[in-house]
N, C-alpha and C. Protein backbone atom coordinates (compact mmCIF):
# COMPACT_ATOMS: atom_id res chain seq x y z
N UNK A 1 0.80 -1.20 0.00
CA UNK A 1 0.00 0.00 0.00
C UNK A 1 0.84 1.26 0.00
N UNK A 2 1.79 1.37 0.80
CA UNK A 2 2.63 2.27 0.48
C UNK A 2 3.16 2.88 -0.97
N UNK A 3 3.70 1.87 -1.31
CA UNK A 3 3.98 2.41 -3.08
C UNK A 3 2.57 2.95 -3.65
N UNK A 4 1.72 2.28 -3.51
CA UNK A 4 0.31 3.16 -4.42
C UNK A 4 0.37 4.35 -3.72
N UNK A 5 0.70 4.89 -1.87
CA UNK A 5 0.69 6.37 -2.09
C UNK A 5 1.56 6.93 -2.24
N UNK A 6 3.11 6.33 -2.54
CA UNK A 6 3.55 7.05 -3.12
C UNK A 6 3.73 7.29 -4.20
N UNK A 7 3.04 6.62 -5.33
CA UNK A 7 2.66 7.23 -6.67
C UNK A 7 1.66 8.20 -6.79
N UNK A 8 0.71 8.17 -6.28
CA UNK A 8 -0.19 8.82 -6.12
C UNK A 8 0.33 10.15 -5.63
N UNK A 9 1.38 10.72 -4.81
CA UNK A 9 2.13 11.60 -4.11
C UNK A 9 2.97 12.31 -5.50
N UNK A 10 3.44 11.16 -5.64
CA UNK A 10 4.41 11.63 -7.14
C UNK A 10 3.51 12.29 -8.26
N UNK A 11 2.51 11.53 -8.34
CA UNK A 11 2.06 12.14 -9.31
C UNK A 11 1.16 13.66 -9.48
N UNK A 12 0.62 13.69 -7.84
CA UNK A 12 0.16 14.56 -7.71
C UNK A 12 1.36 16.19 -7.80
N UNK A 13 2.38 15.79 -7.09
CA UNK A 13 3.93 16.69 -7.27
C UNK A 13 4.27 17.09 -8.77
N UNK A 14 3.61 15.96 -9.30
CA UNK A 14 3.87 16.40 -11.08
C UNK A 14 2.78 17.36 -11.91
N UNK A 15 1.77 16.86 -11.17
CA UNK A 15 0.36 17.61 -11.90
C UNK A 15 0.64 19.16 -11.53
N UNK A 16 1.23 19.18 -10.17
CA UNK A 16 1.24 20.66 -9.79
C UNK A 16 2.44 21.64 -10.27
N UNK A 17 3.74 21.06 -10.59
CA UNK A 17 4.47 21.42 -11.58
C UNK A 17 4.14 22.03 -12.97
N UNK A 18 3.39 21.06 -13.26
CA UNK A 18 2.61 21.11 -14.60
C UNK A 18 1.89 22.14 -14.95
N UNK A 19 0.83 22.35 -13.63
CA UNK A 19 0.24 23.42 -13.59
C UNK A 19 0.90 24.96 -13.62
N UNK A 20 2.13 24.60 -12.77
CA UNK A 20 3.22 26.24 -12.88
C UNK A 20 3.81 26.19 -13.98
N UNK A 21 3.86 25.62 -14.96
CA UNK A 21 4.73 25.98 -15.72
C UNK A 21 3.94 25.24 -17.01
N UNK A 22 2.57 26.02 -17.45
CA UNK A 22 1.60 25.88 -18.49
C UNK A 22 2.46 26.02 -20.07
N UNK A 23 3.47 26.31 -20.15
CA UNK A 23 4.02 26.19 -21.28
C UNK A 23 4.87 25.12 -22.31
N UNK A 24 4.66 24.08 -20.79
CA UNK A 24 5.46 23.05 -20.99
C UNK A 24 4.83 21.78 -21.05
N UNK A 25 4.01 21.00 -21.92
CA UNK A 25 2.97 20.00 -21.62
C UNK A 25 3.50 18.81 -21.85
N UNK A 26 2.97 17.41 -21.35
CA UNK A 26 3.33 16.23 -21.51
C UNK A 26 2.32 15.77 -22.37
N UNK A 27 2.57 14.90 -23.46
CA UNK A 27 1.18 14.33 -24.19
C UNK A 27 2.50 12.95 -24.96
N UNK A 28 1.38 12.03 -24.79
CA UNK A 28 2.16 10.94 -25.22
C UNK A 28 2.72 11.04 -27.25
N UNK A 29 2.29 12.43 -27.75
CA UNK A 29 2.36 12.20 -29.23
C UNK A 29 3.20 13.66 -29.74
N UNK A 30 4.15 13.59 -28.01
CA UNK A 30 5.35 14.95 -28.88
C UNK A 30 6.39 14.36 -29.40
N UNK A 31 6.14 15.26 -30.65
CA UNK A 31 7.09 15.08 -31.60
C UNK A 31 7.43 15.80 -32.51
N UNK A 32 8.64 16.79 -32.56
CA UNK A 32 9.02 17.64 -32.92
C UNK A 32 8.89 18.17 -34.42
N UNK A 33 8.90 17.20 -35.03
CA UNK A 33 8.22 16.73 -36.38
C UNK A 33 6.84 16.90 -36.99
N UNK A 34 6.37 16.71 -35.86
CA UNK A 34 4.35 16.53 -36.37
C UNK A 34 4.26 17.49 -36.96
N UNK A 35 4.46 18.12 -36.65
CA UNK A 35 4.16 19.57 -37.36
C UNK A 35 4.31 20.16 -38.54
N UNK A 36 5.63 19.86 -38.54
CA UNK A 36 6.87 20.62 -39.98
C UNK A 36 6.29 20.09 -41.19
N UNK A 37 5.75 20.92 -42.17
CA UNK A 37 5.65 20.72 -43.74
C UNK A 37 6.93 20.27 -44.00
N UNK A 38 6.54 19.08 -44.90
CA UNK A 38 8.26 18.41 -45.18
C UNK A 38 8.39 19.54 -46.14
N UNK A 39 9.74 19.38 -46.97
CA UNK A 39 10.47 20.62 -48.17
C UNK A 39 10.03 20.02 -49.30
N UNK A 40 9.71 21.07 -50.39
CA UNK A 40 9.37 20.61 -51.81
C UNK A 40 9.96 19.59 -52.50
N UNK A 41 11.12 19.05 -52.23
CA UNK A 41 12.21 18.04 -52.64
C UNK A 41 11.21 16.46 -51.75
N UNK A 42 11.16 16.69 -50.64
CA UNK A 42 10.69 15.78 -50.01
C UNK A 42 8.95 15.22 -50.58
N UNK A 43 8.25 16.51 -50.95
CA UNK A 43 7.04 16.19 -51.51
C UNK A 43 7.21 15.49 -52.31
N UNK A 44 8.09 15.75 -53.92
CA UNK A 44 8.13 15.33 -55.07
C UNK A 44 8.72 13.79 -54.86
N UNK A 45 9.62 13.59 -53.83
CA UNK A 45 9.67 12.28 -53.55
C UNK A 45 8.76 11.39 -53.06
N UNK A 46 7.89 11.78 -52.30
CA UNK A 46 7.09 10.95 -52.00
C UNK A 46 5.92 11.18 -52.75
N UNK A 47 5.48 12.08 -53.75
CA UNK A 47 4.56 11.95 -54.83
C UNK A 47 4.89 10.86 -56.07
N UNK A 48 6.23 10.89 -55.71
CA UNK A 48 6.48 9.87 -57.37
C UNK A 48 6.24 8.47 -56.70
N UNK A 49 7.11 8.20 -55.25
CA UNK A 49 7.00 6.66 -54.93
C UNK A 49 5.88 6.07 -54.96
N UNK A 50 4.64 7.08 -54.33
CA UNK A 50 3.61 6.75 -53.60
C UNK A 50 2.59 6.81 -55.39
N UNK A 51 2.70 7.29 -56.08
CA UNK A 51 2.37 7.49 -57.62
C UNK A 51 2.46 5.74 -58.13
N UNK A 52 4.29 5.66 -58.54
CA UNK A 52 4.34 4.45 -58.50
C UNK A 52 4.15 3.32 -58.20
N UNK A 53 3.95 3.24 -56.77
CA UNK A 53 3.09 2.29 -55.68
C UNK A 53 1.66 1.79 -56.38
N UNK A 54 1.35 2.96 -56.39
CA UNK A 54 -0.47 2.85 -57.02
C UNK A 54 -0.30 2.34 -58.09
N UNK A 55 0.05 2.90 -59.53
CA UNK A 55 -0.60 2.66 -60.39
C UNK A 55 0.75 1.40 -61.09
N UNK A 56 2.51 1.67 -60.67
CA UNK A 56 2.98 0.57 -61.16
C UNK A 56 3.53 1.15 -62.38
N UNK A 57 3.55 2.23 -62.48
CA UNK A 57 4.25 3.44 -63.68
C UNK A 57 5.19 3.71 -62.99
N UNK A 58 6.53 4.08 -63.18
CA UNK A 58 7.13 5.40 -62.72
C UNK A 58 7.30 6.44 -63.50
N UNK A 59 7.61 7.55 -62.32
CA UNK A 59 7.18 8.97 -62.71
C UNK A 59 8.63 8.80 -63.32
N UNK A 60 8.63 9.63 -64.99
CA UNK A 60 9.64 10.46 -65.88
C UNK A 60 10.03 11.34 -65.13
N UNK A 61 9.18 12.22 -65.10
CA UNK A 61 9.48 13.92 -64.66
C UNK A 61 8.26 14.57 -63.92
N UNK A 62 8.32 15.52 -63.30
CA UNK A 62 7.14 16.10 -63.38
C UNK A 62 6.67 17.60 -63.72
N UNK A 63 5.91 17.72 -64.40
CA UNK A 63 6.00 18.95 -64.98
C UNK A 63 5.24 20.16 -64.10
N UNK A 64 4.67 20.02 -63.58
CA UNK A 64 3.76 21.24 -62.95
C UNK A 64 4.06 20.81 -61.01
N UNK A 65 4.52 21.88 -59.98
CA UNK A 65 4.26 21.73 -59.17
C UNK A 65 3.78 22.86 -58.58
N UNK A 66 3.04 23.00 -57.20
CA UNK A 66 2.66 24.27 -56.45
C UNK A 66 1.54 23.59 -55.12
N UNK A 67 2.24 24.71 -54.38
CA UNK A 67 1.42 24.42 -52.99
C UNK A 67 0.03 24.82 -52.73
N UNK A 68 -0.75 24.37 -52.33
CA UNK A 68 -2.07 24.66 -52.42
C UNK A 68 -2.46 24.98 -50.88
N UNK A 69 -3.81 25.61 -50.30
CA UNK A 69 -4.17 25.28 -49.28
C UNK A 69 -4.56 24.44 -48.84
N UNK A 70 -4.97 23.18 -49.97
CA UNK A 70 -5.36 21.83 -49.29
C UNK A 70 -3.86 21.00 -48.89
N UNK A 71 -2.83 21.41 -49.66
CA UNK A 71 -1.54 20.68 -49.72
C UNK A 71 -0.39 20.93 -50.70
N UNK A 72 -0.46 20.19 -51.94
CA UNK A 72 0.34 20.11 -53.33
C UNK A 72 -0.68 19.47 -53.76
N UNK A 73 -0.19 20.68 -55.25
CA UNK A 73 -0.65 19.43 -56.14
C UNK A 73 0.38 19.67 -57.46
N UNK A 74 0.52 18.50 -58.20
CA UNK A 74 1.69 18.32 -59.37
C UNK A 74 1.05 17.50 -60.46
N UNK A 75 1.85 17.43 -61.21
CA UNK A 75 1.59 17.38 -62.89
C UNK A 75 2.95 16.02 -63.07
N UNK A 76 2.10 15.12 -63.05
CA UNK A 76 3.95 14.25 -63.06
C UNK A 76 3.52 13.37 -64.56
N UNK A 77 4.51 13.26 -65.42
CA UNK A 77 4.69 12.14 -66.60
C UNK A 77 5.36 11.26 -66.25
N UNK A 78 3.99 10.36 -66.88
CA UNK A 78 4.74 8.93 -66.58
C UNK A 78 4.97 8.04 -67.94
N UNK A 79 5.65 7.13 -67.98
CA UNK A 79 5.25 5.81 -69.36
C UNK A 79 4.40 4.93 -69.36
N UNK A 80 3.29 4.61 -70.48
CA UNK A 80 2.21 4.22 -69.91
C UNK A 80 2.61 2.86 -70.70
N UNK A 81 2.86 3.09 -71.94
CA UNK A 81 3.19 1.96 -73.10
C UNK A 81 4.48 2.25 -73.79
N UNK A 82 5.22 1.54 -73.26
CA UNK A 82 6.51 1.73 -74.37
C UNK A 82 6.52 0.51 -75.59
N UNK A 83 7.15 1.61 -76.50
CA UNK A 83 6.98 1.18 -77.72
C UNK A 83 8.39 1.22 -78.43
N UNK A 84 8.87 0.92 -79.75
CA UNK A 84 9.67 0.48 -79.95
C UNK A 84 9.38 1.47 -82.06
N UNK A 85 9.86 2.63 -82.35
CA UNK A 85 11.19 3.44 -81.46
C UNK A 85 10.21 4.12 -80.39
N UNK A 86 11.25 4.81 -79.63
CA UNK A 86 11.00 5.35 -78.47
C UNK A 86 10.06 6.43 -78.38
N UNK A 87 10.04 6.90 -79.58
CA UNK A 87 9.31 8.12 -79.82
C UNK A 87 7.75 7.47 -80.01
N UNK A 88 7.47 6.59 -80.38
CA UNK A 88 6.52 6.17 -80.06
C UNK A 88 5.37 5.95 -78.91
N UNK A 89 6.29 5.44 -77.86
CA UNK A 89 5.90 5.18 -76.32
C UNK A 89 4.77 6.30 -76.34
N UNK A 90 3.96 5.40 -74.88
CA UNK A 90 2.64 6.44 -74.83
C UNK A 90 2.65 6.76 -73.46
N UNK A 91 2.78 8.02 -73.49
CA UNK A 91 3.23 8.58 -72.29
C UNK A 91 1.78 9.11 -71.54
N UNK A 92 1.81 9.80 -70.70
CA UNK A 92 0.43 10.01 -70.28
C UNK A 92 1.14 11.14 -68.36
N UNK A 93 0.44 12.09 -68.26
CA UNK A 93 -0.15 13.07 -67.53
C UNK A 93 -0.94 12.98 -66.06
N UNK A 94 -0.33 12.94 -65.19
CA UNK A 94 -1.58 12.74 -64.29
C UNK A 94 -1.13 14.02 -63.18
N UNK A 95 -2.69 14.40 -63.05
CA UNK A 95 -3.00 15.44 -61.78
C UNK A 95 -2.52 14.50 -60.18
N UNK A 96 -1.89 14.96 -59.20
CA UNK A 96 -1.67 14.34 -57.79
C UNK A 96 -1.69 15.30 -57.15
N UNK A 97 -2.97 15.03 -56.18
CA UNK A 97 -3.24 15.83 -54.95
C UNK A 97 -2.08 15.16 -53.68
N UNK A 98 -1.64 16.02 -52.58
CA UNK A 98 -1.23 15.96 -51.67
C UNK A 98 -1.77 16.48 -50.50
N UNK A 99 -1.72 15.96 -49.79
CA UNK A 99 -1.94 16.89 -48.00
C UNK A 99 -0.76 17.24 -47.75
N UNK A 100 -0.85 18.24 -47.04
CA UNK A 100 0.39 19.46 -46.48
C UNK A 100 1.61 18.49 -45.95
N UNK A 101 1.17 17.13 -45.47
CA UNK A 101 2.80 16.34 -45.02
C UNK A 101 3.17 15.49 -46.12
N UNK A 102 2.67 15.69 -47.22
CA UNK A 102 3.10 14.97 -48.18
C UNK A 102 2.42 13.58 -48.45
N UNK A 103 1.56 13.76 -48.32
CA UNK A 103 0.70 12.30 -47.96
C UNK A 103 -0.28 12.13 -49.49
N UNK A 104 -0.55 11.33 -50.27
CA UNK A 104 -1.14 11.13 -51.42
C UNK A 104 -2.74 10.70 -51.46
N UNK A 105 -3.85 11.75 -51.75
CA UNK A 105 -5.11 12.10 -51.42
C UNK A 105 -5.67 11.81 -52.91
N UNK A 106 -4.81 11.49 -53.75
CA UNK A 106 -5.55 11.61 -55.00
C UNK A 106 -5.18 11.57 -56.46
N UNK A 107 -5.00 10.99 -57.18
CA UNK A 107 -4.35 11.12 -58.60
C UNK A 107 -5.80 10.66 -59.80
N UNK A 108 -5.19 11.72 -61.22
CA UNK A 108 -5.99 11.31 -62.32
C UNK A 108 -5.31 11.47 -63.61
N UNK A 109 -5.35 10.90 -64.66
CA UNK A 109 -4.85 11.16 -65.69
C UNK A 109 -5.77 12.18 -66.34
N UNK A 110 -4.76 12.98 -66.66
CA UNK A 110 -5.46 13.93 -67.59
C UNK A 110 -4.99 14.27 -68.80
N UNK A 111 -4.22 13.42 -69.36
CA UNK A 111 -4.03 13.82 -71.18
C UNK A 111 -3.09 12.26 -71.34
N UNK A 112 -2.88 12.04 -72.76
CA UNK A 112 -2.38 10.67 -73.49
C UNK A 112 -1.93 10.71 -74.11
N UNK A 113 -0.39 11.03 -74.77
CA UNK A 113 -0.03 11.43 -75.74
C UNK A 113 1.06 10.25 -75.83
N UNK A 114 2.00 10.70 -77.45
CA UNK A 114 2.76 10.14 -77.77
C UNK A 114 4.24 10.72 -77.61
N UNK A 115 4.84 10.27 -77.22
CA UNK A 115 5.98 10.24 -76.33
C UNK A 115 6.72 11.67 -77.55
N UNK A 116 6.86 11.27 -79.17
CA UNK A 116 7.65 11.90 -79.60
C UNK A 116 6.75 13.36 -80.26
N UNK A 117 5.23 13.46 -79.41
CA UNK A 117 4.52 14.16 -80.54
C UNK A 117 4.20 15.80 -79.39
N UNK A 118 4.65 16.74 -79.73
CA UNK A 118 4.25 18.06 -79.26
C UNK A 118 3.26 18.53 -79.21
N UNK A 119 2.60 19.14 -77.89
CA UNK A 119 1.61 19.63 -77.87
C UNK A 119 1.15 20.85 -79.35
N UNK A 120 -0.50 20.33 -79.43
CA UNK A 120 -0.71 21.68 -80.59
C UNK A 120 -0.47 22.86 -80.28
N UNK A 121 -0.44 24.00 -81.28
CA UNK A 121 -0.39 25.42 -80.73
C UNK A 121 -1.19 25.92 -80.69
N UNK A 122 -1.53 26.94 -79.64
CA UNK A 122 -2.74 27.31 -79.59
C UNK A 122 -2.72 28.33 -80.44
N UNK A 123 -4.09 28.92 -81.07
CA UNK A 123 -4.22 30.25 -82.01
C UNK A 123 -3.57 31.57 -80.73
N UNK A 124 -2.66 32.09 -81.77
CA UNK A 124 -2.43 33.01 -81.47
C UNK A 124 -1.08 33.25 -80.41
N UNK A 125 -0.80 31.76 -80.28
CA UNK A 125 0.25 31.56 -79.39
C UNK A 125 1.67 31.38 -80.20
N UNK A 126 3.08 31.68 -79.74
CA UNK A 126 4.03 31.49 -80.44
C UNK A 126 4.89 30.66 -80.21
């Protein structure tokens, strides 16, 4: 019985610490980390793995990136069909949403092209 009051003693010695010095909290999920937006280098890495993961493509390149208020979102090319010559291959476009830690919320293809063929021009464009 003793040890239960002196935990109970201890702990109460801690709560009241705790209480003086409100700036300083205990929670079983500190971690200095939780917080921090990883760096744009770190996004694009884990947009391509986590890309690849899914669909079993890997990302070429990616062409469009920018931070959003929901997170990132990027523009990554991938190879969809390789073909034989190279210029052939059918490459393909996909939109990838992110959450702010880099976490993958979402992908779609949005265009299909041929690896060696340039976008049209638009009227009026040079």
């Amino acid at each position: 019985m003793s040890n239960t009051k002196n935990t109970q003693e201890s702990q109460s010695s801690q709560k009241s610490q705790d209480s003086q010095n409100p700036q300083k909290t205990h929670t079983s999920n500190d971690d200095p980390t939780a917080d921090r937006r990883p760096s744009p280098m770190e996004v694009l890495r884990r947009a391509r793995g986590q890309l690849a993961e899914l669909t079993g493509m890997e990302a070429e390149s990616v062409s469009s990136f920018a931070q959003t208020e929901q997170g990132w979102s990027l523009e990554v090319e991938v190879l969809e069909l390789e073909r034989v010559p190279d210029t052939m291959s059918l490459m393909a476009s996909y939109e990838v949403e992110l959450d702010p830690q880099g976490q993958l919320t979402g992908y779609r293809r949005v265009r299909r092209y041929e690896r060696g063929r340039a976008d049209a021009r638009r009227p009026g464009g040079r």
